[in-house]
PDB file of N, CA and C in Angstrom:
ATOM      1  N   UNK A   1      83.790 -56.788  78.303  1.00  0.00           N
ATOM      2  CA  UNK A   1      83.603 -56.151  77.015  1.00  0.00           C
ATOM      3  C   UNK A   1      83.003 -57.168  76.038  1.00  0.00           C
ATOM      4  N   UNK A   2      81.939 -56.566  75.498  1.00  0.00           N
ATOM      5  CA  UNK A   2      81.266 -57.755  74.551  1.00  0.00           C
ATOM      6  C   UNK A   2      82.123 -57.807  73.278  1.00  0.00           C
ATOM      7  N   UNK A   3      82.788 -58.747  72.508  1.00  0.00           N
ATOM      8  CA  UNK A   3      82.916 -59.122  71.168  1.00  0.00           C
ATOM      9  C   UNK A   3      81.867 -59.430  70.267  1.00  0.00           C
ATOM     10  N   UNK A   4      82.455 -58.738  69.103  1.00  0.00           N
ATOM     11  CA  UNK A   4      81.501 -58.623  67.814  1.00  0.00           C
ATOM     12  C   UNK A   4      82.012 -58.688  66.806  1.00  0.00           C
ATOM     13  N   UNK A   5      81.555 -59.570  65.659  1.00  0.00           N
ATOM     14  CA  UNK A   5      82.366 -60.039  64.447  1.00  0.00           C
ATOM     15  C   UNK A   5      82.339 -59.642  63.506  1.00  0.00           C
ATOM     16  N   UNK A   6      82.906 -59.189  62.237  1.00  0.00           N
ATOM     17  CA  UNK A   6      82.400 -57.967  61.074  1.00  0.00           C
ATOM     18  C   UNK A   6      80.656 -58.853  60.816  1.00  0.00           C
ATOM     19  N   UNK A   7      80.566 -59.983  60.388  1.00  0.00           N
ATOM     20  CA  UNK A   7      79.448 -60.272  60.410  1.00  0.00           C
ATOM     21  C   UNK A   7      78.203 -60.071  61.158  1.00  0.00           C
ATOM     22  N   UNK A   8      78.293 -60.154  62.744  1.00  0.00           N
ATOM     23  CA  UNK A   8      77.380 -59.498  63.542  1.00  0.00           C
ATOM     24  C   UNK A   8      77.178 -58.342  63.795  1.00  0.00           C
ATOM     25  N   UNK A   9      78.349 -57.633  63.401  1.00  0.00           N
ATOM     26  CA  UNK A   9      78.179 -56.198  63.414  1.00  0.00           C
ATOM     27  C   UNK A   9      77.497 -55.969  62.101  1.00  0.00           C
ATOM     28  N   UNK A  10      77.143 -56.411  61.023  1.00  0.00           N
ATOM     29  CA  UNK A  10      76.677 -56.375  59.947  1.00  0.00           C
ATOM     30  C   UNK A  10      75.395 -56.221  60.393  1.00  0.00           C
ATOM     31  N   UNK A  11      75.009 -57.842  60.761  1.00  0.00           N
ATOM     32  CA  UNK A  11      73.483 -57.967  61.129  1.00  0.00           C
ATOM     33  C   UNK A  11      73.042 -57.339  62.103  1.00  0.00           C
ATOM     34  N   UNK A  12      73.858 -56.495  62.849  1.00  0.00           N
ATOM     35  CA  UNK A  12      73.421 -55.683  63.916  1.00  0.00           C
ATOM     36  C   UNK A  12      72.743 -54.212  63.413  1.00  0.00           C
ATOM     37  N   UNK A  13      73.557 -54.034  62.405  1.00  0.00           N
ATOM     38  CA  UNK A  13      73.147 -52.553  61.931  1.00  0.00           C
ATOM     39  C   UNK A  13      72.224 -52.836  61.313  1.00  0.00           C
ATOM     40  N   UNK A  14      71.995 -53.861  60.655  1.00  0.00           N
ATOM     41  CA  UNK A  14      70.848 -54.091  59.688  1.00  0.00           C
ATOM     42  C   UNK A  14      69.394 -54.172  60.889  1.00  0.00           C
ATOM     43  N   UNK A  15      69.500 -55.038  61.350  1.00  0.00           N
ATOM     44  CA  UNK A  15      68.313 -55.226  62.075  1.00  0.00           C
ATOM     45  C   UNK A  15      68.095 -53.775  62.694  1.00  0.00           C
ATOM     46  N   UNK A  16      68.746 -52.782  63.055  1.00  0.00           N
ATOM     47  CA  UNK A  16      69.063 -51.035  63.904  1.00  0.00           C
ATOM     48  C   UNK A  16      68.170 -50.382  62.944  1.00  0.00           C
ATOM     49  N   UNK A  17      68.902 -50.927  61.491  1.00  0.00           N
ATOM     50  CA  UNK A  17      68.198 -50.071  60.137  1.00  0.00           C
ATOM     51  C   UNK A  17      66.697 -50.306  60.482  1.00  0.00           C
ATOM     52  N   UNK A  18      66.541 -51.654  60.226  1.00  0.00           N
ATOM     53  CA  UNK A  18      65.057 -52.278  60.253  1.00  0.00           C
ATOM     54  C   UNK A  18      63.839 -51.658  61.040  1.00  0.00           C
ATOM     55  N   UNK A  19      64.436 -51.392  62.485  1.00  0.00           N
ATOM     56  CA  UNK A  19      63.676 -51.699  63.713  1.00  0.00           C
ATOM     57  C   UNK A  19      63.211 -50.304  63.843  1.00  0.00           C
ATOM     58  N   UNK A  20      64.382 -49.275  63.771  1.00  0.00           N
ATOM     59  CA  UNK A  20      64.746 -48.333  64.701  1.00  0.00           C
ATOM     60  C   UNK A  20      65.103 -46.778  63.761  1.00  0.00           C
ATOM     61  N   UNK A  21      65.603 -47.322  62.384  1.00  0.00           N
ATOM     62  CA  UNK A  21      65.879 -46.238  61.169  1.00  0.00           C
ATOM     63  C   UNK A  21      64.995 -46.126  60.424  1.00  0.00           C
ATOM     64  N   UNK A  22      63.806 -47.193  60.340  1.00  0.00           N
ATOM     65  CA  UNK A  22      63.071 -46.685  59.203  1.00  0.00           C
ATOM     66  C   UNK A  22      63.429 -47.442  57.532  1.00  0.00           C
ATOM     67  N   UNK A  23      64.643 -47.005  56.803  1.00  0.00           N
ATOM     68  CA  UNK A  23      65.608 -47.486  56.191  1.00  0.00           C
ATOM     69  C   UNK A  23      66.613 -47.038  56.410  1.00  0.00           C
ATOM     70  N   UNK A  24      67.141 -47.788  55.326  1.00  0.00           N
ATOM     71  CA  UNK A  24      68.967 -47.152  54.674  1.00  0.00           C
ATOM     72  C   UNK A  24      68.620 -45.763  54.332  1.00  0.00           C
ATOM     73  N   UNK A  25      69.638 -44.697  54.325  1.00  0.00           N
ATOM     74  CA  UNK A  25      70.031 -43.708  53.504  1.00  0.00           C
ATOM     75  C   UNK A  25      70.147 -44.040  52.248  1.00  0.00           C
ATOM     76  N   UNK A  26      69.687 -43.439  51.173  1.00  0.00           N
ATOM     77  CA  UNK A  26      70.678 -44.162  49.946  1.00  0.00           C
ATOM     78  C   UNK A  26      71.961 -43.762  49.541  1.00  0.00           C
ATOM     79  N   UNK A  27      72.962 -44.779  49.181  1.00  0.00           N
ATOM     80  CA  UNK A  27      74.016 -44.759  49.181  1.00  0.00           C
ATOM     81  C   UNK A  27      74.996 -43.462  49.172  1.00  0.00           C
ATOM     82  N   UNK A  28      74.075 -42.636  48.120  1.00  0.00           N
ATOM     83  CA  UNK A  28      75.034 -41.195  47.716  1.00  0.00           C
ATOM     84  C   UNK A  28      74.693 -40.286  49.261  1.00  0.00           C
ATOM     85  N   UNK A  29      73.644 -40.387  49.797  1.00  0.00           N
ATOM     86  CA  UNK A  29      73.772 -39.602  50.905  1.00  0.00           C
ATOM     87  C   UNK A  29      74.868 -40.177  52.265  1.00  0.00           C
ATOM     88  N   UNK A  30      74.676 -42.222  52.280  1.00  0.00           N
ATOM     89  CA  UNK A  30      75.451 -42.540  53.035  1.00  0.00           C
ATOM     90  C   UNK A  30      77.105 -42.678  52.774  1.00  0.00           C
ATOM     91  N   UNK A  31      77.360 -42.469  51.503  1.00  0.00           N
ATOM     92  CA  UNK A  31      78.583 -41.483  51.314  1.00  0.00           C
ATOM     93  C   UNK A  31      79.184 -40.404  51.856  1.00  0.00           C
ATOM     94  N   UNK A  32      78.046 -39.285  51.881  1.00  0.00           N
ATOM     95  CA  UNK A  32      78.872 -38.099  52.217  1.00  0.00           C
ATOM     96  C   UNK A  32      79.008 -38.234  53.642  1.00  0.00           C
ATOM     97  N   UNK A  33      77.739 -39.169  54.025  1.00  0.00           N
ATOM     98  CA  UNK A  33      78.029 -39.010  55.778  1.00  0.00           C
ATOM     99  C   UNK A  33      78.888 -39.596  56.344  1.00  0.00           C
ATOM    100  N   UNK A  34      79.638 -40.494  55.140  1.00  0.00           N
ATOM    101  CA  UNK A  34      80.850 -41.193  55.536  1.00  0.00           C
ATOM    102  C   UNK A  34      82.248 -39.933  55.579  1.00  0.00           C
ATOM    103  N   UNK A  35      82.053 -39.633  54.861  1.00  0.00           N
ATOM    104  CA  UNK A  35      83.300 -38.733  54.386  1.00  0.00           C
ATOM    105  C   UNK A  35      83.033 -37.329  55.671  1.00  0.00           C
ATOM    106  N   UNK A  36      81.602 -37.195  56.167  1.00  0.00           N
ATOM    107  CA  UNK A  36      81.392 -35.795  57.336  1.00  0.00           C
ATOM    108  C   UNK A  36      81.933 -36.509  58.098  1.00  0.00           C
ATOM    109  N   UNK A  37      81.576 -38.080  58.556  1.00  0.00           N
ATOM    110  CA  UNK A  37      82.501 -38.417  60.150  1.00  0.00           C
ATOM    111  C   UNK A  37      83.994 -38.670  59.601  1.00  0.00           C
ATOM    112  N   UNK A  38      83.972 -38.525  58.732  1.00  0.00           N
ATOM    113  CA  UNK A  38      85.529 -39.167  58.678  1.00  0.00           C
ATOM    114  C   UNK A  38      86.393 -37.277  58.682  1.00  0.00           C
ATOM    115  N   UNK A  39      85.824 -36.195  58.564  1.00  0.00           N
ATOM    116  CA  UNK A  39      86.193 -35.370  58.468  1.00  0.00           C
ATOM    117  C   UNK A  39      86.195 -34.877  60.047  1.00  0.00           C
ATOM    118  N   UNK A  40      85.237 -35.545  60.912  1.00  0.00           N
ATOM    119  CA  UNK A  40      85.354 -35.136  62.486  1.00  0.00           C
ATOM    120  C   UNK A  40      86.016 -36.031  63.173  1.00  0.00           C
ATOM    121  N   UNK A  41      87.240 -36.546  62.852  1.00  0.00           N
ATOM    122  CA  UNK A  41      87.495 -37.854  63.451  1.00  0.00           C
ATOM    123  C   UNK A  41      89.114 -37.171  62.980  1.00  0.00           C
ATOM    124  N   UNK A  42      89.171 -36.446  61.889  1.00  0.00           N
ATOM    125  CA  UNK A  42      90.383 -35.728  61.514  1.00  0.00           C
ATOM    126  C   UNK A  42      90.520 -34.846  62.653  1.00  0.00           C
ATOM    127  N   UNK A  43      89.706 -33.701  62.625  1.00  0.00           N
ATOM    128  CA  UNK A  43      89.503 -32.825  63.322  1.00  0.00           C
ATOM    129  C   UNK A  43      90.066 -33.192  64.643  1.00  0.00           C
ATOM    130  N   UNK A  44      89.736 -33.765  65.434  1.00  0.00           N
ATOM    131  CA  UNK A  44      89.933 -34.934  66.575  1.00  0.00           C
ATOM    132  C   UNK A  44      91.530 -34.684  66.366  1.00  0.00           C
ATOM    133  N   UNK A  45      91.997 -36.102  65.488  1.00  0.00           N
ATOM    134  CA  UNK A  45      93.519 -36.345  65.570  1.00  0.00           C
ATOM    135  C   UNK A  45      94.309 -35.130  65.460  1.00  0.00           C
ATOM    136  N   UNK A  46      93.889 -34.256  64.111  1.00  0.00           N
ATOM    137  CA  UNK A  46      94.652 -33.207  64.299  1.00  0.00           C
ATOM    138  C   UNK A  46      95.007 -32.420  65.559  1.00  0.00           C
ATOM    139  N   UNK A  47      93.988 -32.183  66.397  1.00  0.00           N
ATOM    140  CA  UNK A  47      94.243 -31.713  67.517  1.00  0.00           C
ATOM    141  C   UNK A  47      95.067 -32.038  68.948  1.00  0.00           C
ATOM    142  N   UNK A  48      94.565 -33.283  68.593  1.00  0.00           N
ATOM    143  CA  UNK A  48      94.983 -34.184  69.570  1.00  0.00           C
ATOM    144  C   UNK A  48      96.411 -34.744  69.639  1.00  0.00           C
ATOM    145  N   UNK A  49      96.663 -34.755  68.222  1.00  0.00           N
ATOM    146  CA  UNK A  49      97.961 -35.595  67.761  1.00  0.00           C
ATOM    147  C   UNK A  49      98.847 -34.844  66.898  1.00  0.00           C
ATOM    148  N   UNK A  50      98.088 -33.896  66.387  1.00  0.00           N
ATOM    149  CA  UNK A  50      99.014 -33.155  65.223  1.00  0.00           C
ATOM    150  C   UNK A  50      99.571 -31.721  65.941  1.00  0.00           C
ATOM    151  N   UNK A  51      99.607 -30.625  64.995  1.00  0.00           N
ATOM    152  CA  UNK A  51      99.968 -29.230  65.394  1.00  0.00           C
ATOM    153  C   UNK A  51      98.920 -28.602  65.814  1.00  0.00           C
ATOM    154  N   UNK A  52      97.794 -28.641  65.579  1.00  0.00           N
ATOM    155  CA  UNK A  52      96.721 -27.672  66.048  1.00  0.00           C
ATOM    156  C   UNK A  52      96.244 -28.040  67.467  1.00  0.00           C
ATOM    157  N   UNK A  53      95.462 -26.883  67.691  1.00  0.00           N
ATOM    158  CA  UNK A  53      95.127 -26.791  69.229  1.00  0.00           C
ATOM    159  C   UNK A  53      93.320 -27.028  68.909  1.00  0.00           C
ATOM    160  N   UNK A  54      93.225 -27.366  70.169  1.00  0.00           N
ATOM    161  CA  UNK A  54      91.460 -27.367  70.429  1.00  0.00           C
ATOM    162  C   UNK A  54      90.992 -25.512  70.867  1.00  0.00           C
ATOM    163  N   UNK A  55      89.977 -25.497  70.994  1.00  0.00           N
ATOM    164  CA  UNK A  55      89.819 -24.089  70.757  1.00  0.00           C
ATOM    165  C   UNK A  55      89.003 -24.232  72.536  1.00  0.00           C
ATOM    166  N   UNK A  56      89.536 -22.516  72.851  1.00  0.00           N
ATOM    167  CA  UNK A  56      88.910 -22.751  74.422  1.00  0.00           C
ATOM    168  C   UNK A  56      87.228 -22.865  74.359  1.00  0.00           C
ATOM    169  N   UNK A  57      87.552 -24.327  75.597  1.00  0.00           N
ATOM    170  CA  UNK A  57      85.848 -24.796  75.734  1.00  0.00           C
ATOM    171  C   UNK A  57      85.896 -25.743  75.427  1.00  0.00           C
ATOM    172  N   UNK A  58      86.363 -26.479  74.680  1.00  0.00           N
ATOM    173  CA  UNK A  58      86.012 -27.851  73.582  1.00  0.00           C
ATOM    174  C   UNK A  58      86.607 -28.820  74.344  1.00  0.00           C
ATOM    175  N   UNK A  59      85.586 -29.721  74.804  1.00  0.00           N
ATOM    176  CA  UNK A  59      85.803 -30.649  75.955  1.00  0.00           C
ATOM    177  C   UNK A  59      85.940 -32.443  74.918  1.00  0.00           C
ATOM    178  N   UNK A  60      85.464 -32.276  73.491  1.00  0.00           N
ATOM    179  CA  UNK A  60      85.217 -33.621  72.788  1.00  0.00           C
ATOM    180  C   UNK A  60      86.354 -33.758  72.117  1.00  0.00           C
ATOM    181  N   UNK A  61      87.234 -34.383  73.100  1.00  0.00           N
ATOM    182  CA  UNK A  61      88.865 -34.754  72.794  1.00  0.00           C
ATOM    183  C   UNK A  61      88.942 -36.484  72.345  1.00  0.00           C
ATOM    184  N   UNK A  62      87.632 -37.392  72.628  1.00  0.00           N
ATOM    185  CA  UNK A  62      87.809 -38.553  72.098  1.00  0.00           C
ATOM    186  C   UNK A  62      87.331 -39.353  71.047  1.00  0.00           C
ATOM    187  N   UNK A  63      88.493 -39.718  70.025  1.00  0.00           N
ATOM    188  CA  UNK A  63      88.585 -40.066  68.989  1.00  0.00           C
ATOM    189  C   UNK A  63      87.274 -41.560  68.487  1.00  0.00           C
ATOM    190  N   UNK A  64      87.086 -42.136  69.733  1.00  0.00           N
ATOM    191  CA  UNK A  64      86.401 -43.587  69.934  1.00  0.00           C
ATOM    192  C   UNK A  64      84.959 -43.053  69.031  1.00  0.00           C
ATOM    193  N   UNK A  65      84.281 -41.954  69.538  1.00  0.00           N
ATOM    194  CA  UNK A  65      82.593 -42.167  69.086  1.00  0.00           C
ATOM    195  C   UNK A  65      82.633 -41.525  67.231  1.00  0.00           C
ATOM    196  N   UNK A  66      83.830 -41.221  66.916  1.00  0.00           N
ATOM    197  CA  UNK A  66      83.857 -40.881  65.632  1.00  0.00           C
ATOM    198  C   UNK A  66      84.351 -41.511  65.094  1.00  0.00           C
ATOM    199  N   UNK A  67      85.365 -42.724  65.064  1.00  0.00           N
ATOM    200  CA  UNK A  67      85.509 -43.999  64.727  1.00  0.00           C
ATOM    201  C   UNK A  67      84.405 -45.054  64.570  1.00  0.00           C
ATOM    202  N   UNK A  68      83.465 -45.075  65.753  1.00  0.00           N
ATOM    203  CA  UNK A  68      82.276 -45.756  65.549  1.00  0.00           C
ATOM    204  C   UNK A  68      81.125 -45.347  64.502  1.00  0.00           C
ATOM    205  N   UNK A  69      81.059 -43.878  64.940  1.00  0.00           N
ATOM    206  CA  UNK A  69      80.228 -43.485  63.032  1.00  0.00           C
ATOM    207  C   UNK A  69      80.454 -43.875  62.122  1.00  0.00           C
ATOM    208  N   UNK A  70      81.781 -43.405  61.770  1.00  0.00           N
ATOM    209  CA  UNK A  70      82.415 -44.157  60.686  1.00  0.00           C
ATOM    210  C   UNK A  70      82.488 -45.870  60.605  1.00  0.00           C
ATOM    211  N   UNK A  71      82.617 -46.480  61.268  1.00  0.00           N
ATOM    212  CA  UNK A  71      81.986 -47.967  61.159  1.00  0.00           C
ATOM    213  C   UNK A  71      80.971 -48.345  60.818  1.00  0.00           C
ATOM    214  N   UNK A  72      79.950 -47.300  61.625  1.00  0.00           N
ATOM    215  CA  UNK A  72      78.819 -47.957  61.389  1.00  0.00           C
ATOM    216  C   UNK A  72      78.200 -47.421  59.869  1.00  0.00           C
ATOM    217  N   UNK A  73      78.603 -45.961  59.422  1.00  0.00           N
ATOM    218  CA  UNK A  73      78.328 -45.949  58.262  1.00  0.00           C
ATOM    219  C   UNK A  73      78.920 -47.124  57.186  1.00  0.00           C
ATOM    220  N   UNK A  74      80.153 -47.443  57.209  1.00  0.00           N
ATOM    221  CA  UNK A  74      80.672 -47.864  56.586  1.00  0.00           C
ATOM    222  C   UNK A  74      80.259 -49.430  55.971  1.00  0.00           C
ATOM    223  N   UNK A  75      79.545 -49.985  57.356  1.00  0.00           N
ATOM    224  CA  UNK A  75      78.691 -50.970  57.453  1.00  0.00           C
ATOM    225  C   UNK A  75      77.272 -50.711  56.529  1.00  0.00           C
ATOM    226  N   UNK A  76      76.457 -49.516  57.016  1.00  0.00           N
ATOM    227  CA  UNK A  76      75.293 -49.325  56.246  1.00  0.00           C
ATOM    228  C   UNK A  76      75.685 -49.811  54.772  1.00  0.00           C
ATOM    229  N   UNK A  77      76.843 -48.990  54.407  1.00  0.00           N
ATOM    230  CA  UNK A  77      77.224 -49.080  52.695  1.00  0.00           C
ATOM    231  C   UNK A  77      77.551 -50.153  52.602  1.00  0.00           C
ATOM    232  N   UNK A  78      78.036 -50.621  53.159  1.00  0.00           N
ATOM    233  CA  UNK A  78      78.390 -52.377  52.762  1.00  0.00           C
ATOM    234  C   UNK A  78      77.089 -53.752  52.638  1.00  0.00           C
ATOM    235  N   UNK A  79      76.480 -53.251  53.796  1.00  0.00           N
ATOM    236  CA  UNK A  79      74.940 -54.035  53.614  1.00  0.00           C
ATOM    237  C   UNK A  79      74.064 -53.147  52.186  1.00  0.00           C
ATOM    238  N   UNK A  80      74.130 -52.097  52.230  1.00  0.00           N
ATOM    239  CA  UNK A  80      73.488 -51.900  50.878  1.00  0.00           C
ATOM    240  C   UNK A  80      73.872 -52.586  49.692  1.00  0.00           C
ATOM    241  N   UNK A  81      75.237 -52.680  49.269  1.00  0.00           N
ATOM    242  CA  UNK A  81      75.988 -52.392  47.956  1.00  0.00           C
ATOM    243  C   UNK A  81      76.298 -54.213  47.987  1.00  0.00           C
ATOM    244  N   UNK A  82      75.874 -55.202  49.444  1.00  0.00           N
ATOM    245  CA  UNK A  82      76.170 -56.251  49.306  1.00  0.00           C
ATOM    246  C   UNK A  82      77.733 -56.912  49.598  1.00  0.00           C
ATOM    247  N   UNK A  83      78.188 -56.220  50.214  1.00  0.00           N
ATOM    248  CA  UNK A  83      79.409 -56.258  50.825  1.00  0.00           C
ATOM    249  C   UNK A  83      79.567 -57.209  52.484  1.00  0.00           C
ATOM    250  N   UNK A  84      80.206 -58.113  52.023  1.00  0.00           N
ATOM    251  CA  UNK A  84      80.613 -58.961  53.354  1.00  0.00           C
ATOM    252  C   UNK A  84      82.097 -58.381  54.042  1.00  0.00           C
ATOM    253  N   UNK A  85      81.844 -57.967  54.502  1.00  0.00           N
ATOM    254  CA  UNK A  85      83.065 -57.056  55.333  1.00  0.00           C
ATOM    255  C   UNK A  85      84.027 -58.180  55.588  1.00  0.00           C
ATOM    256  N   UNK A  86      83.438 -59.389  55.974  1.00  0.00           N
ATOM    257  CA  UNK A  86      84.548 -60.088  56.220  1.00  0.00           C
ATOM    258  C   UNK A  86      85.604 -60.871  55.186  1.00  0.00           C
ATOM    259  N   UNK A  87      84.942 -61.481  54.484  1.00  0.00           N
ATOM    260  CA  UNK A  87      85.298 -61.532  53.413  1.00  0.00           C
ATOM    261  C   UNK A  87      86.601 -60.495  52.217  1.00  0.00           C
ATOM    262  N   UNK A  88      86.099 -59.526  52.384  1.00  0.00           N
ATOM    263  CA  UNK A  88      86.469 -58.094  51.667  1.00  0.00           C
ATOM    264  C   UNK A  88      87.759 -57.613  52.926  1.00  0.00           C
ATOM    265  N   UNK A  89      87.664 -57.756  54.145  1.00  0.00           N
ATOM    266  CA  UNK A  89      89.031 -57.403  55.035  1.00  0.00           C
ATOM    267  C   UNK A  89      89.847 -58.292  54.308  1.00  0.00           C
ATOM    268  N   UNK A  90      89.753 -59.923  54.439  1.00  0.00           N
ATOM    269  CA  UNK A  90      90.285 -60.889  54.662  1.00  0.00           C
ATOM    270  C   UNK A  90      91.578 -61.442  53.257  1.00  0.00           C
ATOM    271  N   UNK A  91      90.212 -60.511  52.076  1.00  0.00           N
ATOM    272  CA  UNK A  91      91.097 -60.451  51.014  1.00  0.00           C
ATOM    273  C   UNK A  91      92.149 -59.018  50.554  1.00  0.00           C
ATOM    274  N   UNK A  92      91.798 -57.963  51.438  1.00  0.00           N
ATOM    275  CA  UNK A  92      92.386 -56.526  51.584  1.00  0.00           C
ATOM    276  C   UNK A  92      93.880 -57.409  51.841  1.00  0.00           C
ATOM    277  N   UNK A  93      93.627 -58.123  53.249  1.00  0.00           N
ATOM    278  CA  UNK A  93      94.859 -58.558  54.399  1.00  0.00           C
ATOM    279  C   UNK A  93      95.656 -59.590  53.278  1.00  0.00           C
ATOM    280  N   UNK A  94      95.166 -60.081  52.658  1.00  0.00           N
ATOM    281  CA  UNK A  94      95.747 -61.248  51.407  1.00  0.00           C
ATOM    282  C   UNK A  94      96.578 -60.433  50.595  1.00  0.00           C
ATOM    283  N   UNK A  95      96.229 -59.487  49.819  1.00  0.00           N
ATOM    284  CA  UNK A  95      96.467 -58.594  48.668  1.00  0.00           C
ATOM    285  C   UNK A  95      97.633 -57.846  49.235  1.00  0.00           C
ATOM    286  N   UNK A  96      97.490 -57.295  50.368  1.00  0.00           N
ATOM    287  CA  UNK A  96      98.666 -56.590  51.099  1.00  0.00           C
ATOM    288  C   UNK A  96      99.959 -57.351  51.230  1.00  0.00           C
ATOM    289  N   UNK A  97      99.700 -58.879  51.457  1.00  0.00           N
ATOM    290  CA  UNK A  97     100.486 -59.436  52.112  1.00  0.00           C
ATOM    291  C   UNK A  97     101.539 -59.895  51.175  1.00  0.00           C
ATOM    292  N   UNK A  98     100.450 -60.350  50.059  1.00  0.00           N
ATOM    293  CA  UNK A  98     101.198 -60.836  48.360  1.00  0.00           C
ATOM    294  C   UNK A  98     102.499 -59.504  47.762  1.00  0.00           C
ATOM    295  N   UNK A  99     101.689 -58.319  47.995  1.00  0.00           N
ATOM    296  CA  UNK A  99     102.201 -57.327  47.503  1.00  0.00           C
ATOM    297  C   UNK A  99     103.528 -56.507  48.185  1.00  0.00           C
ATOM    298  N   UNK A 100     102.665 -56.204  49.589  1.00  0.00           N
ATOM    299  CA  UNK A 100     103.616 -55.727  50.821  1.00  0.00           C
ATOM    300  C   UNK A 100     104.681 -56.676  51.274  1.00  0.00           C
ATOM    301  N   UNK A 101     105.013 -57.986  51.417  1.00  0.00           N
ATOM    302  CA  UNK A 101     105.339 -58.622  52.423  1.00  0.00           C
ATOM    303  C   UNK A 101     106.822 -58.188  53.459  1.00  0.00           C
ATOM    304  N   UNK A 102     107.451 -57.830  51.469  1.00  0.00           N
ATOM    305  CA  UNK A 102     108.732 -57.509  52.251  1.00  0.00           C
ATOM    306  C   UNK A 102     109.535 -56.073  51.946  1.00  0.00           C
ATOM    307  N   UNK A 103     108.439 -55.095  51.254  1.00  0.00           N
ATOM    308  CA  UNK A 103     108.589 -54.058  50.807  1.00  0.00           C
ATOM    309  C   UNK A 103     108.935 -52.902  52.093  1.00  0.00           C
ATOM    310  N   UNK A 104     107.847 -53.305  53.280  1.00  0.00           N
ATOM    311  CA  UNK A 104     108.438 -52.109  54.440  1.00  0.00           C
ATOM    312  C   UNK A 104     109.774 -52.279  55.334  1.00  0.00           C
ATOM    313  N   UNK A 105     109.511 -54.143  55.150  1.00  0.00           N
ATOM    314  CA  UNK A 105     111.003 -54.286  55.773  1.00  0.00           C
ATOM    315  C   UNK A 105     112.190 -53.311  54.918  1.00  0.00           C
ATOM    316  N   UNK A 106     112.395 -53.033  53.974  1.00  0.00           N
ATOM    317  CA  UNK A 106     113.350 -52.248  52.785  1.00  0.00           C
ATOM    318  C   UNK A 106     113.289 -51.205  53.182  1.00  0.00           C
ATOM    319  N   UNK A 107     112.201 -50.473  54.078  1.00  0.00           N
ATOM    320  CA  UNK A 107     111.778 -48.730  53.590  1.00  0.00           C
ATOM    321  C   UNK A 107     112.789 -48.559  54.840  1.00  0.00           C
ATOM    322  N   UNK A 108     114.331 -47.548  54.013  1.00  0.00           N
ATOM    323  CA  UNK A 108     114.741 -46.796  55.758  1.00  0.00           C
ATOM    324  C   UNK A 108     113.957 -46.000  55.989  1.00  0.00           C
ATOM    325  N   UNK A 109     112.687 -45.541  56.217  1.00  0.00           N
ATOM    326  CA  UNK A 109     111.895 -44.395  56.444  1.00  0.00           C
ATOM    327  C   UNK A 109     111.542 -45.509  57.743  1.00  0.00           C
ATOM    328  N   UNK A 110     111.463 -46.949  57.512  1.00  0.00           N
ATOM    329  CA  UNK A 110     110.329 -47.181  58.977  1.00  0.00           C
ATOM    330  C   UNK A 110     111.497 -47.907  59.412  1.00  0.00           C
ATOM    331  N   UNK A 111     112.952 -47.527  59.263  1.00  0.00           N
ATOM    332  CA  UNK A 111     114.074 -48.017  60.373  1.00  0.00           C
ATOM    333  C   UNK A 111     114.590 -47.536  61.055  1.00  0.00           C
TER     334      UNK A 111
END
């Protein structure tokens, strides 16, 4: 399995954009297409994981290639808007940690 780093996955989509897309979407369109895969990726879990059923016929039970849309959009918007993904996780994972550290240990909901 090849490894890939938020950074190369950065420059990966970019150069994809470059070569192979033409351009970027602009942002407000690569928005909504964030929010359409992220709405088929629901669809997915719900079925899969929640109360609802798949409907007879419907063979696209895996969650993986609608996770990857959503990455890779998520990436487009981030190379547009100037976003270092890595960077921006690294301080998400900081902020959580300052804030969260010892708050779920407390929650009886996750004991």
């Amino acid at each position: 399995m090849t490894q890939l780093t938020l950074d190369e996955a950065q420059k990966l989509v970019d150069d994809w954009i470059k070569t192979k897309g033409v351009r970027y979407f602009n942002e407000l369109t690569n928005m909504a297409l964030l929010v359409e895969e992220v709405g088929e990726l629901a669809r997915i879990i719900a079925r899969k994981y929640g109360e609802q059923s798949f409907k007879e016929g419907e063979t696209d039970h895996d969650p993986a290639p609608e996770m990857a849309d959503i990455l890779f959009v998520l990436i487009c918007l981030a190379n547009q808007t100037g976003v270092n993904l890595t960077e921006a996780l690294l301080q998400s994972i900081d902020k959580k940690t300052k804030r969260d550290s010892n708050r779920h240990h407390r929650n009886s909901k996750l004991l």
